[in-house]
PDB file of N, CA and C in Angstrom:
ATOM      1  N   UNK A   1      -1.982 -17.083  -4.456  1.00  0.00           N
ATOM      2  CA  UNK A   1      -2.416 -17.639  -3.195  1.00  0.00           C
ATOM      3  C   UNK A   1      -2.614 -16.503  -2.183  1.00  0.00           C
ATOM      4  N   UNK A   2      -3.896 -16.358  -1.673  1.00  0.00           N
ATOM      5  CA  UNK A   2      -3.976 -15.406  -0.629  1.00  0.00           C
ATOM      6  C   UNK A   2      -3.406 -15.779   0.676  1.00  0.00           C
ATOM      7  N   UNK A   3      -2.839 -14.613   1.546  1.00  0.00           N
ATOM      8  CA  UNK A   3      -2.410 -14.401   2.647  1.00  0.00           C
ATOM      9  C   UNK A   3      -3.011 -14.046   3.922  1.00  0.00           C
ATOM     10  N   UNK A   4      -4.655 -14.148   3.400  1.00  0.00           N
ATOM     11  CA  UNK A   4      -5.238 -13.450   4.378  1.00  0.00           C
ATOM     12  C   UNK A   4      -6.064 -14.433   5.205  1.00  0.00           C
ATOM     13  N   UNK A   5      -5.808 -14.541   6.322  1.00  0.00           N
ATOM     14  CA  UNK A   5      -6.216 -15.370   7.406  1.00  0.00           C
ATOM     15  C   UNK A   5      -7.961 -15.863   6.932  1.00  0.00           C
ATOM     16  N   UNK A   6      -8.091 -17.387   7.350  1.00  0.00           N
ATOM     17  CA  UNK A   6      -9.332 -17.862   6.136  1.00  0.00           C
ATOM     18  C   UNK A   6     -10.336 -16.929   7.270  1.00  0.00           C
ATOM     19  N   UNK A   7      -9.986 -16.743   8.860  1.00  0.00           N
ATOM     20  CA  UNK A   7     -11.491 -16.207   9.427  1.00  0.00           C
ATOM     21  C   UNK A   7     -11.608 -14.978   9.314  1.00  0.00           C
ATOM     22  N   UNK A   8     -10.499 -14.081   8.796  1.00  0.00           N
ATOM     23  CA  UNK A   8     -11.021 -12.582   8.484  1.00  0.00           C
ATOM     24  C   UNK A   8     -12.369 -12.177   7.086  1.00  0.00           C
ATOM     25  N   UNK A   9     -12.817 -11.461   7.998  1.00  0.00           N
ATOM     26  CA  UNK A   9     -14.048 -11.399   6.739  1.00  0.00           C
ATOM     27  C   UNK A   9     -13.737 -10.123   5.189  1.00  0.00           C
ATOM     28  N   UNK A  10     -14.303 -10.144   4.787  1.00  0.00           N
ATOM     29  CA  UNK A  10     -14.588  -9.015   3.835  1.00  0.00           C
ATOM     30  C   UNK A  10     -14.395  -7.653   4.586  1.00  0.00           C
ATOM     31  N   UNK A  11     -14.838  -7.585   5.082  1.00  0.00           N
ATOM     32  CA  UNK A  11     -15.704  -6.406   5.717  1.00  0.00           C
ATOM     33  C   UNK A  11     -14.312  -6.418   6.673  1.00  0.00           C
ATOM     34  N   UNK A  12     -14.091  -6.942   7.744  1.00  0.00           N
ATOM     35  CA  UNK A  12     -13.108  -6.646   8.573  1.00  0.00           C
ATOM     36  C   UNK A  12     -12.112  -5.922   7.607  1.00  0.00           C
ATOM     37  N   UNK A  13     -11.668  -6.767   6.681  1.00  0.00           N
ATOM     38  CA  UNK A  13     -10.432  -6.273   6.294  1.00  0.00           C
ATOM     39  C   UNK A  13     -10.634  -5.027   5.172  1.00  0.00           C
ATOM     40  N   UNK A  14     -11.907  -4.363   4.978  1.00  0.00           N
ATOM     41  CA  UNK A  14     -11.893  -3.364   4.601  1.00  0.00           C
ATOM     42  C   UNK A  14     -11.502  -2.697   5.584  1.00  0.00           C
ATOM     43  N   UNK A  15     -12.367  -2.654   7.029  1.00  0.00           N
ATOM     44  CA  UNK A  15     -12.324  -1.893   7.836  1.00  0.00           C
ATOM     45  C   UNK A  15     -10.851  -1.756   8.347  1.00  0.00           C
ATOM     46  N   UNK A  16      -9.998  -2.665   8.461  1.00  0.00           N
ATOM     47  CA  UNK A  16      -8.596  -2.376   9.051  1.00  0.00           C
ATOM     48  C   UNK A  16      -7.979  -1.684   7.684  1.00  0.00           C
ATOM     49  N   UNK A  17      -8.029  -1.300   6.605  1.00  0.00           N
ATOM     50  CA  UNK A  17      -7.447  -0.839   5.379  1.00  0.00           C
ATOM     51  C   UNK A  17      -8.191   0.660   5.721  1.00  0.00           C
ATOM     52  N   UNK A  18      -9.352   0.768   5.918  1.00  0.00           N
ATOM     53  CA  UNK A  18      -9.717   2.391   6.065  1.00  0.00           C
ATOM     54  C   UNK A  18      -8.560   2.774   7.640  1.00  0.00           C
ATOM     55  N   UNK A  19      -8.245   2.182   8.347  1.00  0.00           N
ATOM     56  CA  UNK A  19      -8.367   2.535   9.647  1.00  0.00           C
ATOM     57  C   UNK A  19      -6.404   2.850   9.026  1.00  0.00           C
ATOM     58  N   UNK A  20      -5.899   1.965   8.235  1.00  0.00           N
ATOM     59  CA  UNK A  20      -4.294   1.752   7.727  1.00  0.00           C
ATOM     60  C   UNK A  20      -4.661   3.301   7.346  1.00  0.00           C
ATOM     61  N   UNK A  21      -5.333   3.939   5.950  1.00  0.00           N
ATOM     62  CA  UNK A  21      -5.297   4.867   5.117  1.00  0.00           C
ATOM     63  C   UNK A  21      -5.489   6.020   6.124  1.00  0.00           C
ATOM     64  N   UNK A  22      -6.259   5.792   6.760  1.00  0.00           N
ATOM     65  CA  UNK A  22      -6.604   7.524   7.720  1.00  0.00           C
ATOM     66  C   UNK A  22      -5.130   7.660   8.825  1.00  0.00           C
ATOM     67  N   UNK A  23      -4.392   6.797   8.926  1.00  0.00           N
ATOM     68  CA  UNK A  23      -3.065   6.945   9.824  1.00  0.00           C
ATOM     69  C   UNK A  23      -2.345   7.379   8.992  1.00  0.00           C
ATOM     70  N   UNK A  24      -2.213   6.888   7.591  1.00  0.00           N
ATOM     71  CA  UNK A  24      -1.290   7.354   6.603  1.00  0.00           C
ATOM     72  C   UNK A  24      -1.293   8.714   6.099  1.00  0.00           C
ATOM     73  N   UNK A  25      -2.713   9.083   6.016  1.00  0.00           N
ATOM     74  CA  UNK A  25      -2.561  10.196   5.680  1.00  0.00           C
ATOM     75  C   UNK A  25      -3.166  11.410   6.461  1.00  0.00           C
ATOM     76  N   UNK A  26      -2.705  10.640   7.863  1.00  0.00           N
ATOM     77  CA  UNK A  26      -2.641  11.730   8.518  1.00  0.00           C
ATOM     78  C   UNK A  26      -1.341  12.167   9.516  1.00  0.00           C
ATOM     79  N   UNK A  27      -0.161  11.377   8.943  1.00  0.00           N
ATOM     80  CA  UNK A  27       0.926  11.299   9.836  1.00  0.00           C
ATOM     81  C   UNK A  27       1.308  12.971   9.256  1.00  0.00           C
ATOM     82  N   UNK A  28       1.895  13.350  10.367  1.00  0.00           N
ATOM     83  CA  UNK A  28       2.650  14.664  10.442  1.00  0.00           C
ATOM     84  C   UNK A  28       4.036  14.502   9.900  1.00  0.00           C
ATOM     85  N   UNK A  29       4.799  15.002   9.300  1.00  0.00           N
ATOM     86  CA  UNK A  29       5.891  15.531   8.376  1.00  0.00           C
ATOM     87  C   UNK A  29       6.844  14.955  10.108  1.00  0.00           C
ATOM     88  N   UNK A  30       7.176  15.481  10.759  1.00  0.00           N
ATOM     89  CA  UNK A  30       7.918  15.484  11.907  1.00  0.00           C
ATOM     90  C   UNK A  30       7.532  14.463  12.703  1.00  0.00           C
ATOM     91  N   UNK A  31       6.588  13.696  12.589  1.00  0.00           N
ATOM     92  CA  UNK A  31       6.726  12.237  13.099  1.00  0.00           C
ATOM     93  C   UNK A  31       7.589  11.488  13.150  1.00  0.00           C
ATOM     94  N   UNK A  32       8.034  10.541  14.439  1.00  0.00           N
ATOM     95  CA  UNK A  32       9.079   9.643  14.265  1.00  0.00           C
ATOM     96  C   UNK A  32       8.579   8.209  13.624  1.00  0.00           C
ATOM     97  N   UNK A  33       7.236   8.332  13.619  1.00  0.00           N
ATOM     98  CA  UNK A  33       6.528   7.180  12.809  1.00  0.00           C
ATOM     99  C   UNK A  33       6.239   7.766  11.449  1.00  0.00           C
ATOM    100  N   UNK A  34       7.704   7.255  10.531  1.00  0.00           N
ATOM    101  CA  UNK A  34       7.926   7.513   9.466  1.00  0.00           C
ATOM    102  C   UNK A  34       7.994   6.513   8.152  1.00  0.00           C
ATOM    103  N   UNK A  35       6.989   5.855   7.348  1.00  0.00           N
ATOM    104  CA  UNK A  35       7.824   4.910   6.649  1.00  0.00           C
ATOM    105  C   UNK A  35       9.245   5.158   5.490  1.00  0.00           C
ATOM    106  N   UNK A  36       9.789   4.530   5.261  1.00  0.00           N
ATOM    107  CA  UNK A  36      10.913   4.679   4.429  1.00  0.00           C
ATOM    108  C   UNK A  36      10.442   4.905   3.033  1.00  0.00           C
ATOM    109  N   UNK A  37      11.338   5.181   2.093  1.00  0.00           N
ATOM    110  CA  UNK A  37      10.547   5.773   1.037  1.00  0.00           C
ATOM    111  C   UNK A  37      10.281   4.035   0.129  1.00  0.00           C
ATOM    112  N   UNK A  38      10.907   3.525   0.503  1.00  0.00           N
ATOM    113  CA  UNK A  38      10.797   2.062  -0.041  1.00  0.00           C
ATOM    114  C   UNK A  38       9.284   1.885   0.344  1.00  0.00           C
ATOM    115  N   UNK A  39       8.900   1.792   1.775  1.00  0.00           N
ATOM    116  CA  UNK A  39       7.278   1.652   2.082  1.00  0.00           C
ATOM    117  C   UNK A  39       6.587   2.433   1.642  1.00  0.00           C
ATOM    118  N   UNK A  40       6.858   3.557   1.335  1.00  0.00           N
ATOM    119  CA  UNK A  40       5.603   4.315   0.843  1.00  0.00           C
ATOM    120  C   UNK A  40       5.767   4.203  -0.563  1.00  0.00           C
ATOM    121  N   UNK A  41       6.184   3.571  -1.402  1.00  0.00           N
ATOM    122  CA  UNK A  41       6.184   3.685  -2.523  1.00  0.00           C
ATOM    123  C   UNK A  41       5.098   1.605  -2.591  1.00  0.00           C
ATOM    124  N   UNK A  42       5.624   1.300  -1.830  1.00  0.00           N
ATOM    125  CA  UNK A  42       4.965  -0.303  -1.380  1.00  0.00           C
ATOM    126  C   UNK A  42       3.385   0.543  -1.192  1.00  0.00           C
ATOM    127  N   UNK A  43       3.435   1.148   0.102  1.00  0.00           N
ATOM    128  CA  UNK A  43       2.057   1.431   0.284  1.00  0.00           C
ATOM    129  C   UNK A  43       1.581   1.980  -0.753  1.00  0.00           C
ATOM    130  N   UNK A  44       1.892   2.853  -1.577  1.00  0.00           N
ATOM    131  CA  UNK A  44       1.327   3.676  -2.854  1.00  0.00           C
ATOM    132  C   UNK A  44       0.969   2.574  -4.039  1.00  0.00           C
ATOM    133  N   UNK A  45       1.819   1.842  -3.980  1.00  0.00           N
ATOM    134  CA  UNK A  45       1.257   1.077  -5.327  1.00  0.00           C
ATOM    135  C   UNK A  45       0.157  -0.243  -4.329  1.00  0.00           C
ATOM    136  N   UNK A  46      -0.268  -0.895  -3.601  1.00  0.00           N
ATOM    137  CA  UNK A  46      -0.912  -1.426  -3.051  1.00  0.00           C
ATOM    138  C   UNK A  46      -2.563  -0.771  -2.505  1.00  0.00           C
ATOM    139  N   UNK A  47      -1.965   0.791  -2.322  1.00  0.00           N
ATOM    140  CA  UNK A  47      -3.374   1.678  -2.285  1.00  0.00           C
ATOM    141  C   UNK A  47      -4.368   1.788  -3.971  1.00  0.00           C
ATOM    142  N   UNK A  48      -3.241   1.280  -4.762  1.00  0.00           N
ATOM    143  CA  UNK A  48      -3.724   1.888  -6.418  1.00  0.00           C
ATOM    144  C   UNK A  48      -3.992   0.667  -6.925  1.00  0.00           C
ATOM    145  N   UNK A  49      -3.646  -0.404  -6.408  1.00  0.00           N
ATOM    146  CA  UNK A  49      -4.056  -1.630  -6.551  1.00  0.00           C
ATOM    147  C   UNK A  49      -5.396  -2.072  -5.499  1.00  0.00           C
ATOM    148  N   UNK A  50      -5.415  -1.502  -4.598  1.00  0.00           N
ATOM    149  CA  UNK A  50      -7.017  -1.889  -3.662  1.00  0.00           C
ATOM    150  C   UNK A  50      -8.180  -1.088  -4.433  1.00  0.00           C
ATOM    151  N   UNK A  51      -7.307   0.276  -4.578  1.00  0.00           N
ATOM    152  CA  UNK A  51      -8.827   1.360  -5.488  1.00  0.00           C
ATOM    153  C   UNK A  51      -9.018   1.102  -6.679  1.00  0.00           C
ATOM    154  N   UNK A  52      -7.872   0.913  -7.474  1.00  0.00           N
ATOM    155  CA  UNK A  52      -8.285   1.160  -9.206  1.00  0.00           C
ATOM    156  C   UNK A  52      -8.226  -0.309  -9.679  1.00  0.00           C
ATOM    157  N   UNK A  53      -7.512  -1.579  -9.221  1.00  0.00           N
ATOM    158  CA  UNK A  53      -7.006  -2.480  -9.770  1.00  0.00           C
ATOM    159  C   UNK A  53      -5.777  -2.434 -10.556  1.00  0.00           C
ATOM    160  N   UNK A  54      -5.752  -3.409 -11.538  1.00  0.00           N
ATOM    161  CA  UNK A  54      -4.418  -3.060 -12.475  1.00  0.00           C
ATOM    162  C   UNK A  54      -4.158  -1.770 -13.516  1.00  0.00           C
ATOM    163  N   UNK A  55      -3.028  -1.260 -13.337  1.00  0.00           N
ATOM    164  CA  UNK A  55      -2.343  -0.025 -13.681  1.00  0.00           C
ATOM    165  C   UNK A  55      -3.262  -0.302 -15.318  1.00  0.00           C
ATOM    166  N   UNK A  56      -4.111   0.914 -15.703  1.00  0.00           N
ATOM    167  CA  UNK A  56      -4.280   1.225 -17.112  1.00  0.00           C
ATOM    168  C   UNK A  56      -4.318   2.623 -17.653  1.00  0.00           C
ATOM    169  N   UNK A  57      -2.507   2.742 -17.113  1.00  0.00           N
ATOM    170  CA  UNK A  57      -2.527   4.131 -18.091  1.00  0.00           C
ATOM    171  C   UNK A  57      -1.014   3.821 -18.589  1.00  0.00           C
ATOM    172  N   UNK A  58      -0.165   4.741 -19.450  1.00  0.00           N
ATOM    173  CA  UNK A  58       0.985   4.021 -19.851  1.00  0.00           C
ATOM    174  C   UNK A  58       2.583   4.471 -19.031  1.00  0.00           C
ATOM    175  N   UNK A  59       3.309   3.612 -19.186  1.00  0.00           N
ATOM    176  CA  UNK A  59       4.459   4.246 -18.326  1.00  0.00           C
ATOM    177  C   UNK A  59       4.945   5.330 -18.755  1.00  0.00           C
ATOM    178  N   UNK A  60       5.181   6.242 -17.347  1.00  0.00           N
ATOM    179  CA  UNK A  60       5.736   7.843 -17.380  1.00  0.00           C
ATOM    180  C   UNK A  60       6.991   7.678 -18.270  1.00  0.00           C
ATOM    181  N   UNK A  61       7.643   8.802 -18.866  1.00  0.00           N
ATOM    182  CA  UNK A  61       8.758   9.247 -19.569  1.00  0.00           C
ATOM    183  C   UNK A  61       9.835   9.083 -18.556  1.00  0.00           C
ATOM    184  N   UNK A  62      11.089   9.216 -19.130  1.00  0.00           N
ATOM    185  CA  UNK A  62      12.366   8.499 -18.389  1.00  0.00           C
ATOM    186  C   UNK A  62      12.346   9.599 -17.428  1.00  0.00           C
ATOM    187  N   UNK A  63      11.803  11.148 -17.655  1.00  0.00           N
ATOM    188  CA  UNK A  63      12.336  11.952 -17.381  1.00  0.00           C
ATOM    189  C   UNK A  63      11.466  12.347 -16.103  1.00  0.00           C
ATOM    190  N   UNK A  64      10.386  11.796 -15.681  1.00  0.00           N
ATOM    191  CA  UNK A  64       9.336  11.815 -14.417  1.00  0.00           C
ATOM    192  C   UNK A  64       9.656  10.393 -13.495  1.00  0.00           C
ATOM    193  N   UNK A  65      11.287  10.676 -13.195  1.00  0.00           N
ATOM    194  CA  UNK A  65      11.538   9.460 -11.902  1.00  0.00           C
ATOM    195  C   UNK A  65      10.705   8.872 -11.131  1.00  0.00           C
ATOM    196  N   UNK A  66       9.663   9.836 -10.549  1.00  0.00           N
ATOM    197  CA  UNK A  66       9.126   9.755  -9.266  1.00  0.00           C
ATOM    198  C   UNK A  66       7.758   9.023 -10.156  1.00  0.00           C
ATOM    199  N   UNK A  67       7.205   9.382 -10.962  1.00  0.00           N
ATOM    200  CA  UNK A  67       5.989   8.712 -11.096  1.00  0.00           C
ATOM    201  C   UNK A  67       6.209   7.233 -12.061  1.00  0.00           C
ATOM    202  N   UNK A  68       7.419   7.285 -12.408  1.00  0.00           N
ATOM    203  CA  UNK A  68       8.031   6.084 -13.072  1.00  0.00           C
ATOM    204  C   UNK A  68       8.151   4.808 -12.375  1.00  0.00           C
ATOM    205  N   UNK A  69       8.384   5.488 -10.979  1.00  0.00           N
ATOM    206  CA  UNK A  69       8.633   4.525  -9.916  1.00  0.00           C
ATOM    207  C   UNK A  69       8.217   4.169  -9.279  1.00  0.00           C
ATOM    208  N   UNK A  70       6.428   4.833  -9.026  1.00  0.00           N
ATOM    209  CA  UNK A  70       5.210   4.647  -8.883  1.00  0.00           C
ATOM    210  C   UNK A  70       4.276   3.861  -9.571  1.00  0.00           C
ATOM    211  N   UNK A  71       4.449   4.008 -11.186  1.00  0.00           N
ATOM    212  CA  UNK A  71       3.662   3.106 -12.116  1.00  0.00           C
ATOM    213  C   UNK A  71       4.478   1.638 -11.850  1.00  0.00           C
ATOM    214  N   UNK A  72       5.728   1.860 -11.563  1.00  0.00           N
ATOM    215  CA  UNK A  72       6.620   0.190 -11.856  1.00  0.00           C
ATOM    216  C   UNK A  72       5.980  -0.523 -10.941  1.00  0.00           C
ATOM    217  N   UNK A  73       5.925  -0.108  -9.581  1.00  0.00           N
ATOM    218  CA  UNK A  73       5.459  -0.253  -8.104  1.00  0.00           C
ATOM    219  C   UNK A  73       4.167  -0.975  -8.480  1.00  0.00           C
ATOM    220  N   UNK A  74       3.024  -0.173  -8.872  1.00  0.00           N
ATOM    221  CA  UNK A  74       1.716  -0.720  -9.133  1.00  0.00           C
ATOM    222  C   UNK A  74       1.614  -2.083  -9.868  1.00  0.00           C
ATOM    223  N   UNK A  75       2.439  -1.538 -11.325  1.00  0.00           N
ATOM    224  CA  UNK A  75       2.445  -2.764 -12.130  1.00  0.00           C
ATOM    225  C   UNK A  75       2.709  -3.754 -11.683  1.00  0.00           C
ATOM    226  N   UNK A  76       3.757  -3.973 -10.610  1.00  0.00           N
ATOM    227  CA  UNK A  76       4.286  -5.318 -10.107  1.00  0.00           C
ATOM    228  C   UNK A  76       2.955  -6.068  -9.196  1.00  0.00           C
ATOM    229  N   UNK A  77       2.179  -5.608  -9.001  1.00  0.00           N
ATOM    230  CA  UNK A  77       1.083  -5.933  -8.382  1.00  0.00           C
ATOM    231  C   UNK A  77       0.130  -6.179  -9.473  1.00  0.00           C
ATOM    232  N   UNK A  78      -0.094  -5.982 -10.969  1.00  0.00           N
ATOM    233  CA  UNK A  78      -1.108  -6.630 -11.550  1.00  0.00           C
ATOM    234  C   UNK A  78      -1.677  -8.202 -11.703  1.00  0.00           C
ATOM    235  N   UNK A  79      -2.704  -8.187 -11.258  1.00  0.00           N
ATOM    236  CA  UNK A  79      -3.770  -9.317 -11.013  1.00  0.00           C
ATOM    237  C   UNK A  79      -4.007  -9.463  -9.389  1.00  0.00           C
ATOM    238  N   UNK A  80      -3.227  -8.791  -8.660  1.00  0.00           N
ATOM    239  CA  UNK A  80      -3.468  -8.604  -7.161  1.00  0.00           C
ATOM    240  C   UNK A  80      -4.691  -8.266  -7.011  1.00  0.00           C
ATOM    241  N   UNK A  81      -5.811  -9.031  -6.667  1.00  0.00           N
ATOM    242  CA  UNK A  81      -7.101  -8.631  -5.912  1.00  0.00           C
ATOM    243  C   UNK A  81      -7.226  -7.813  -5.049  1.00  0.00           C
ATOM    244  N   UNK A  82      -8.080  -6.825  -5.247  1.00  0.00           N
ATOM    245  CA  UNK A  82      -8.717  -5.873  -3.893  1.00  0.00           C
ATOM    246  C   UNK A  82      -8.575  -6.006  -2.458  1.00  0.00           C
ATOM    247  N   UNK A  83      -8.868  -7.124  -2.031  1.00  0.00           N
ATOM    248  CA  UNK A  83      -8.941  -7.582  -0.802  1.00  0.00           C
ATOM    249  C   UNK A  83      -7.345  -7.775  -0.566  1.00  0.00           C
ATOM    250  N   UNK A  84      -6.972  -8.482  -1.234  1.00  0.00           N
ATOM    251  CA  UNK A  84      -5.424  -8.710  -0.443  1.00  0.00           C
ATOM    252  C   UNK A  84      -4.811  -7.655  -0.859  1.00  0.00           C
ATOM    253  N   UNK A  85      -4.864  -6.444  -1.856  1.00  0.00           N
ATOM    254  CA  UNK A  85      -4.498  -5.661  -1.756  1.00  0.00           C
ATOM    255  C   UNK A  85      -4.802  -4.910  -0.105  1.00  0.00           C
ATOM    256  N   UNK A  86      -5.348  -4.577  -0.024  1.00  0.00           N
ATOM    257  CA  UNK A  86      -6.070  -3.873   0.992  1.00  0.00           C
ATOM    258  C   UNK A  86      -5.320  -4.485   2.492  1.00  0.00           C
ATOM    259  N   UNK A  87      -5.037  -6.236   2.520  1.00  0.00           N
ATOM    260  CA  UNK A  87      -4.743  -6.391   3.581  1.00  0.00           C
ATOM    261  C   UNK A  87      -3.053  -6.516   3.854  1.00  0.00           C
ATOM    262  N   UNK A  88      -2.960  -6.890   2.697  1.00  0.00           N
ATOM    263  CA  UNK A  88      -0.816  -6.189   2.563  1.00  0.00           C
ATOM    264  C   UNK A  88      -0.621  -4.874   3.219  1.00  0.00           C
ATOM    265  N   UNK A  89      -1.522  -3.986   2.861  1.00  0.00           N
ATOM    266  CA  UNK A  89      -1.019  -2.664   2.614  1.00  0.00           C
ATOM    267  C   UNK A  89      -1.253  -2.505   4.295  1.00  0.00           C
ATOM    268  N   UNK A  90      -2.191  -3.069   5.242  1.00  0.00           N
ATOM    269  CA  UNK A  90      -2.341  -3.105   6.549  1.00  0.00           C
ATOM    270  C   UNK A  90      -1.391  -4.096   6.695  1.00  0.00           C
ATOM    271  N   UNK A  91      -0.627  -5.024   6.756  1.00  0.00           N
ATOM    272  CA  UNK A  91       0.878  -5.816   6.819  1.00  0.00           C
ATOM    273  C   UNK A  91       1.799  -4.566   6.726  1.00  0.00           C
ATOM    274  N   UNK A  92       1.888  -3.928   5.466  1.00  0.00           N
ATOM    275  CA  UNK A  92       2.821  -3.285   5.289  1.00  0.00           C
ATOM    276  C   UNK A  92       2.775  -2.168   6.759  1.00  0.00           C
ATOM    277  N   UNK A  93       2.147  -1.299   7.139  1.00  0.00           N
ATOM    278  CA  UNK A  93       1.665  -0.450   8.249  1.00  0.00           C
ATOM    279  C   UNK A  93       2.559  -1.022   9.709  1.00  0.00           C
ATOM    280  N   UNK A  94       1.921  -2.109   9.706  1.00  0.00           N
ATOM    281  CA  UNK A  94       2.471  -2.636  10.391  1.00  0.00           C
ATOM    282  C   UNK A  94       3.581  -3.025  11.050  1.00  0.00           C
ATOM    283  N   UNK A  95       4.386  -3.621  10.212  1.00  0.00           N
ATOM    284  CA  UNK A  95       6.314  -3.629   9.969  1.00  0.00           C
ATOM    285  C   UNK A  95       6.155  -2.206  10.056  1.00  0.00           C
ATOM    286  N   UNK A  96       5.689  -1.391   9.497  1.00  0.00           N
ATOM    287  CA  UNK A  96       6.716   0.031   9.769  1.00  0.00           C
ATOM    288  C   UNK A  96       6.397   0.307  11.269  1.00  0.00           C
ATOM    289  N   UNK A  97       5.360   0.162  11.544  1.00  0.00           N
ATOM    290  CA  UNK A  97       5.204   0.326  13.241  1.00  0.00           C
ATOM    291  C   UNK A  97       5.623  -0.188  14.259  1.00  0.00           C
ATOM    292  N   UNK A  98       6.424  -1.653  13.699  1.00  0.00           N
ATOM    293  CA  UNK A  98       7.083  -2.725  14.822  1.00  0.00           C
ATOM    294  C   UNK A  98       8.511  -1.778  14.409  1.00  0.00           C
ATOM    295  N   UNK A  99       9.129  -1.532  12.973  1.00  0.00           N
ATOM    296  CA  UNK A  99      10.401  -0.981  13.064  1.00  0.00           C
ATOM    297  C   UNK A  99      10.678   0.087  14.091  1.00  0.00           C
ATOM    298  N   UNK A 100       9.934   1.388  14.034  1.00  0.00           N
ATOM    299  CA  UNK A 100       9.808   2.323  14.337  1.00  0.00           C
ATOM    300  C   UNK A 100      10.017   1.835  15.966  1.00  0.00           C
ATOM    301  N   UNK A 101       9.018   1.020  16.638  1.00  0.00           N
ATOM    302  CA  UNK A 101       9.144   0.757  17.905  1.00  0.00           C
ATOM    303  C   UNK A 101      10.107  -0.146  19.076  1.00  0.00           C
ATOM    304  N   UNK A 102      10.983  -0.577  17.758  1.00  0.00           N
ATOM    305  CA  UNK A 102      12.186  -1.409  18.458  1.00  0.00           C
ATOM    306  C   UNK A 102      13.064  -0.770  18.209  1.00  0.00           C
TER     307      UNK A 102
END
């Protein structure tokens, strides 16, 4: 079941997902607008789910934590559509920006 408001269009919610990605990766190391590593691992697998779709490569070795925990991330999102990928991942942005500001 999608989450995404029935009057947002296509197009809008690309455009708020480019506008999510260029903040993300352009936050500075020393920013106090920081997500937790829990969100960026949310945002990472939701970015790999808007670009590539479902995960088709095989899970990392026990011994590559970090990308282990990246593929799990993605996978949990297989059959997640583009679009609501795209507009979670601007949800997700979000909460980190209301945390950060209260």
């Amino acid at each position: 079941m999608s989450t995404i408001p029935p009057h947002y269009s296509d197009r809008y919610v690309g455009q708020r997902f480019n506008k999510a990605l260029h903040i993300v990766q352009h936050l500075s190391p020393s920013s106090s607008f920081q997500p937790t590593k829990e969100q960026k691992l949310e945002l990472y697998a939701l970015y790999k789910q808007a670009a590539q779709g479902n995960v088709d490569t095989q899970r990392p070795g026990i011994f590559d934590v970090v990308g282990r925990a990246k593929w799990d991330a993605w996978k949990k999102l297989e059959g997640l559509n583009s679009l609501e990928a795209k507009y979670r991942y601007v949800e997700v942005l979000l909460r980190v920006a209301v945390e950060v500001c209260i």
